[in-house]
C-alpha atoms as a PDB file:
ATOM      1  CA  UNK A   1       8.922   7.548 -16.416  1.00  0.00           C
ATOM      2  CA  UNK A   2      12.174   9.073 -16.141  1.00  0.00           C
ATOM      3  CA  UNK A   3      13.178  11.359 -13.450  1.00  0.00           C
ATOM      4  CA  UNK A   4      15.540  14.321 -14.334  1.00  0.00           C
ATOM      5  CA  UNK A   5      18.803  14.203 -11.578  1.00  0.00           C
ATOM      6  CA  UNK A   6      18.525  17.187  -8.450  1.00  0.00           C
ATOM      7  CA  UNK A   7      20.560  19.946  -8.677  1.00  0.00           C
ATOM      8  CA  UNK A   8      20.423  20.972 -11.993  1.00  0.00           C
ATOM      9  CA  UNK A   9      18.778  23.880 -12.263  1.00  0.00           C
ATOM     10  CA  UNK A  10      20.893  26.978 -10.821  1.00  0.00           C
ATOM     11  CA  UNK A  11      23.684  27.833 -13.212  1.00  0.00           C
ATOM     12  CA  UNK A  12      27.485  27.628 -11.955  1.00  0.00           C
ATOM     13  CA  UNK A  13      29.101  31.093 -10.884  1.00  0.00           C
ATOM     14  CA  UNK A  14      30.429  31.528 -14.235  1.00  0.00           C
ATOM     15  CA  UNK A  15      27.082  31.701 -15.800  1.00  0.00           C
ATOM     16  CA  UNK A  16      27.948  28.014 -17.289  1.00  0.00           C
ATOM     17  CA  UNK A  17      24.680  25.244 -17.372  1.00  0.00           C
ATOM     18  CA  UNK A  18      25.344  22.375 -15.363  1.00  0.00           C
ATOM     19  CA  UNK A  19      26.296  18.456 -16.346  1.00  0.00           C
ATOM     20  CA  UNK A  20      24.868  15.633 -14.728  1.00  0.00           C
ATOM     21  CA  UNK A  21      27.787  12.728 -14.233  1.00  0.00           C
ATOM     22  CA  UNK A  22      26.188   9.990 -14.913  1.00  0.00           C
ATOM     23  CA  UNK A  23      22.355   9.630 -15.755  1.00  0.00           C
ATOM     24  CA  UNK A  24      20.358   7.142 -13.518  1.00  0.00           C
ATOM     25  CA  UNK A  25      20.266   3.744 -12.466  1.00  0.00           C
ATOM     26  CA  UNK A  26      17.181   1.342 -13.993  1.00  0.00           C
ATOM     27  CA  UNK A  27      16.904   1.036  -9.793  1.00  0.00           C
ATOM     28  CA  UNK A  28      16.611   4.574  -8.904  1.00  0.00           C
ATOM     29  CA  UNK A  29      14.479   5.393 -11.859  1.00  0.00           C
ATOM     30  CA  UNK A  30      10.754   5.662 -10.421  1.00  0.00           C
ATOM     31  CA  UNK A  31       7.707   3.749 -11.070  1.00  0.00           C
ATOM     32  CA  UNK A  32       4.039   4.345 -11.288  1.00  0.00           C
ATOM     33  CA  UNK A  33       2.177   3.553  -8.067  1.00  0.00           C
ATOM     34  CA  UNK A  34       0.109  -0.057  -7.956  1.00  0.00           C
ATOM     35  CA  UNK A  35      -3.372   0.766  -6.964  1.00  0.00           C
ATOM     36  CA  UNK A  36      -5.010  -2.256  -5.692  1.00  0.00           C
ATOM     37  CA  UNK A  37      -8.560  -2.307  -6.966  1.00  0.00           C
ATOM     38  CA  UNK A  38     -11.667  -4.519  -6.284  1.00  0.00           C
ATOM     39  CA  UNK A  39     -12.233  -7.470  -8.770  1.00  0.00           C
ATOM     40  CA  UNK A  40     -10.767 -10.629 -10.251  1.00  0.00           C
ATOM     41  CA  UNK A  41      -7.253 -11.084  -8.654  1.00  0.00           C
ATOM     42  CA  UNK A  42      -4.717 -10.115 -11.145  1.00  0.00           C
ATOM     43  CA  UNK A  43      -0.834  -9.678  -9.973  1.00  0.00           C
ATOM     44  CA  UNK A  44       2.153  -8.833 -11.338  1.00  0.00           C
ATOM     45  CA  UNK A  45       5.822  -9.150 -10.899  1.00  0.00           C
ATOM     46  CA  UNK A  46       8.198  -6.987 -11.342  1.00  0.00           C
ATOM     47  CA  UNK A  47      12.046  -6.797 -10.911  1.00  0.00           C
ATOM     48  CA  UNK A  48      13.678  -5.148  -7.772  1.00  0.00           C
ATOM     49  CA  UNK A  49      17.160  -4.436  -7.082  1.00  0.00           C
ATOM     50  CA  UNK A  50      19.133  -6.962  -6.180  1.00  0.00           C
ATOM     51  CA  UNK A  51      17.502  -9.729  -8.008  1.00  0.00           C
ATOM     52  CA  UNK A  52      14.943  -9.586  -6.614  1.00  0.00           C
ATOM     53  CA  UNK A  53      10.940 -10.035  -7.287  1.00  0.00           C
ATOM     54  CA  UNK A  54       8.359  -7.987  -5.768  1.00  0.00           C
ATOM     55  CA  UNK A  55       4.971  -9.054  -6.532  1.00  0.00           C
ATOM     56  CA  UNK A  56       2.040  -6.497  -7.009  1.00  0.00           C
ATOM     57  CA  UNK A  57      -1.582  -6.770  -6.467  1.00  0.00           C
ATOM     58  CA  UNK A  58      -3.472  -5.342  -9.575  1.00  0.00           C
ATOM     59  CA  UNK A  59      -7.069  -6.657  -8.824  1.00  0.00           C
ATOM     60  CA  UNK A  60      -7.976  -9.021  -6.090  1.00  0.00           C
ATOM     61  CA  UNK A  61     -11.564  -9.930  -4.765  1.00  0.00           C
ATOM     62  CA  UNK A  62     -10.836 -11.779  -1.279  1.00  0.00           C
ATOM     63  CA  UNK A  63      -8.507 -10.918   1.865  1.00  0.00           C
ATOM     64  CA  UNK A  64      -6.739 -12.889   4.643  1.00  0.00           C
ATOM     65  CA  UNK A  65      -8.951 -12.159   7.578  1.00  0.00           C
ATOM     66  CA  UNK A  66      -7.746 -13.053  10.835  1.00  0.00           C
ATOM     67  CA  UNK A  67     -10.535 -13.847  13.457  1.00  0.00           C
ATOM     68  CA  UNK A  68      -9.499 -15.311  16.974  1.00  0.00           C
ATOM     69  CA  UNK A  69      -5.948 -16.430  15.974  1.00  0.00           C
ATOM     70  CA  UNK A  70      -7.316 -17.898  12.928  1.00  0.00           C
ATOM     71  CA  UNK A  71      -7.010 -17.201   9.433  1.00  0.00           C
ATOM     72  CA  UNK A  72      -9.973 -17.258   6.632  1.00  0.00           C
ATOM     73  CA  UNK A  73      -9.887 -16.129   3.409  1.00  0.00           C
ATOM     74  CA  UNK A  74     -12.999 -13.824   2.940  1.00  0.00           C
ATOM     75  CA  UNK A  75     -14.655 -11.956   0.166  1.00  0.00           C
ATOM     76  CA  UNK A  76     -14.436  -8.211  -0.445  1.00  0.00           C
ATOM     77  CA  UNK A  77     -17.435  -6.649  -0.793  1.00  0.00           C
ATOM     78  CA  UNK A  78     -16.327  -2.560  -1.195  1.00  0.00           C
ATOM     79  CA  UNK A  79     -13.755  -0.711   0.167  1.00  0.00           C
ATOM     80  CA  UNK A  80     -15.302   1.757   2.998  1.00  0.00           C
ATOM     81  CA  UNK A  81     -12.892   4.050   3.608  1.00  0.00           C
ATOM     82  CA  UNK A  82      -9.007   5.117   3.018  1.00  0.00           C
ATOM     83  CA  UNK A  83      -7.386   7.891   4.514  1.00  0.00           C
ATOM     84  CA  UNK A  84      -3.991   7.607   2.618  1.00  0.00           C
ATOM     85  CA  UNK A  85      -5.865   9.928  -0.052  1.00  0.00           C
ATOM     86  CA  UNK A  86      -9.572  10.939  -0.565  1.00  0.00           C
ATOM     87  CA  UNK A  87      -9.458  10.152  -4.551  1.00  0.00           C
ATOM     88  CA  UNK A  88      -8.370   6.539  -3.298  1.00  0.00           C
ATOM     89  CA  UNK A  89     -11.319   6.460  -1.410  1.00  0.00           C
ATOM     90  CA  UNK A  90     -13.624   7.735  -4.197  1.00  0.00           C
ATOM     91  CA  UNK A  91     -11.681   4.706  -6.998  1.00  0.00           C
ATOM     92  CA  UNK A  92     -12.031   2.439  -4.067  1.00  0.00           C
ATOM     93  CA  UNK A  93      -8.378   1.607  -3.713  1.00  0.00           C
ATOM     94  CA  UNK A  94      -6.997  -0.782  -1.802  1.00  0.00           C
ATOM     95  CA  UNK A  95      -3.736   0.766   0.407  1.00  0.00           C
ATOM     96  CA  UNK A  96      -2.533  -0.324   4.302  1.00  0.00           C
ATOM     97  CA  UNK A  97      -4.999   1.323   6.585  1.00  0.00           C
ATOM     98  CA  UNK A  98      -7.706   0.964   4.320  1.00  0.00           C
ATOM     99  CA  UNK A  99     -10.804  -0.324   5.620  1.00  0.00           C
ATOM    100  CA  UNK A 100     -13.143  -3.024   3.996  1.00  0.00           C
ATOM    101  CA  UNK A 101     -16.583  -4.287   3.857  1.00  0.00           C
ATOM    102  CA  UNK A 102     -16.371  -8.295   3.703  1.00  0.00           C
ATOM    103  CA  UNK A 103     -18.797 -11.035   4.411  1.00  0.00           C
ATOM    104  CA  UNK A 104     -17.491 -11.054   8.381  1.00  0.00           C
ATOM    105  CA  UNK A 105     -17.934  -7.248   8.913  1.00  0.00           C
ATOM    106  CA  UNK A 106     -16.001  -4.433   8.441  1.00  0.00           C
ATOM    107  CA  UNK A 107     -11.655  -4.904   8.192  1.00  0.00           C
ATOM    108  CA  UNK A 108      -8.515  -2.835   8.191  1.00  0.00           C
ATOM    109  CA  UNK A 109      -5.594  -3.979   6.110  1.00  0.00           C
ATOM    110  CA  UNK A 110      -2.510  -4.765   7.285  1.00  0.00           C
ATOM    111  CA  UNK A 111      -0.380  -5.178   4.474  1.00  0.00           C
ATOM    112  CA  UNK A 112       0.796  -3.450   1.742  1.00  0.00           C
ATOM    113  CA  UNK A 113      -0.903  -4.923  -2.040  1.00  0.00           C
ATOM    114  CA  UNK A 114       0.970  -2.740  -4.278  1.00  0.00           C
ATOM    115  CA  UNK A 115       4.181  -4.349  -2.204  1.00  0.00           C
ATOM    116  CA  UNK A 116       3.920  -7.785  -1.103  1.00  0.00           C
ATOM    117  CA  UNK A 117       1.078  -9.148  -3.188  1.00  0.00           C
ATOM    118  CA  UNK A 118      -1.773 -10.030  -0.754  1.00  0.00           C
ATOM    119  CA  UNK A 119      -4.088  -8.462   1.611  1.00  0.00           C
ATOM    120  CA  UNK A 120      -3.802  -9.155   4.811  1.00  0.00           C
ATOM    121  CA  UNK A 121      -6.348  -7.598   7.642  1.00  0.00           C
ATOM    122  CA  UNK A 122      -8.330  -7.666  10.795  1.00  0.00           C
ATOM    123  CA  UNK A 123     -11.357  -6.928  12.376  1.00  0.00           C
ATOM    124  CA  UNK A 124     -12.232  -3.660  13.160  1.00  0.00           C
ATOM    125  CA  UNK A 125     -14.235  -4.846  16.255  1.00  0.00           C
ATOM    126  CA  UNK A 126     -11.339  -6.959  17.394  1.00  0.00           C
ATOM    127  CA  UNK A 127      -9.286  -3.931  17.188  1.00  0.00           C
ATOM    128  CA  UNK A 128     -11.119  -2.013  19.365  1.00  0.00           C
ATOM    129  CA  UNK A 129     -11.124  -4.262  21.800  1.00  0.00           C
ATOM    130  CA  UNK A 130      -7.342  -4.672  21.839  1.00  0.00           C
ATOM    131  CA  UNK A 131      -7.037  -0.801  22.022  1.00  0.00           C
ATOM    132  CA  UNK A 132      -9.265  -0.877  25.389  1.00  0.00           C
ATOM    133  CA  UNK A 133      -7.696  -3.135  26.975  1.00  0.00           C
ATOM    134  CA  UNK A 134      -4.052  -1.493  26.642  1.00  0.00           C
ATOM    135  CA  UNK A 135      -5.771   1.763  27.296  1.00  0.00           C
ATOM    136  CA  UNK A 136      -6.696   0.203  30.642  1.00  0.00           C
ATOM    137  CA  UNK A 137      -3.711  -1.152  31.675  1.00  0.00           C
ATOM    138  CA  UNK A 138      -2.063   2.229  31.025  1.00  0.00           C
ATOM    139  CA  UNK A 139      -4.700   3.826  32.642  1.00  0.00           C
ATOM    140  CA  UNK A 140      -6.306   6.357  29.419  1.00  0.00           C
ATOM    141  CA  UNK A 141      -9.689   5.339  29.991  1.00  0.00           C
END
């Protein structure tokens, strides 16, 4: 998917078309999105600048859920809700913010899948409770 360079389109004052100087990079040349989805965990690497390697989550069916200072590895059930975008939500993507259904109640992830190749979340309960407590000390409530 190659991206056309900016600028380009208004003619110069002489009525002449424009010349880009050099075309782009294989960095700065864009990508299609990774949409984590629910299912067998597929991932894939790709190439970054800098050699680099950023792994991507294609598919994956369990998350990192951290309960009391603890980490478990829990199963997915659906994805809930996802208000990065409301077709994500229909596909049932998986993007930060999103928030799961698992086996240990509902979840909002923390990390980025299409980035850094896991999911990584906590409770939504837990959360909530955090929130309150600042909230007090700061004196919202």
């Amino acid at each position: 998917m190659k991206k056309s360079m900016e600028n380009l389109k208004t003619s110069k004052l002489t009525g002449g078309r424009r010349h880009p100087l050099r075309s782009r990079k294989k960095c700065e040349i864009n990508r299609f999105p990774n949409e984590a989805l629910v299912g067998e965990q597929i991932t894939i690497t790709r190439r970054a600048r800098g050699k680099n390697l950023k792994t991507a989550v294609k598919t994956i069916n369990s998350v990192n859920l951290v309960i009391d200072s603890k980490v478990k590895k829990v199963k997915i059930i659906r994805v809930l809700d996802n208000d990065t975008n409301s077709d994500y939500k229909r596909r049932g993507v998986i993007t930060k913010g999103a928030i799961l259904e698992t086996e240990e109640g509902k979840c909002r992830v923390v990390s980025r899948p299409g980035q850094h190749g896991v999911v990584n979340a906590l409770l939504v309960k837990w959360l909530n409770e955090r929130l309150r407590t600042y909230r007090n000390l700061v004196g919202l409530l």
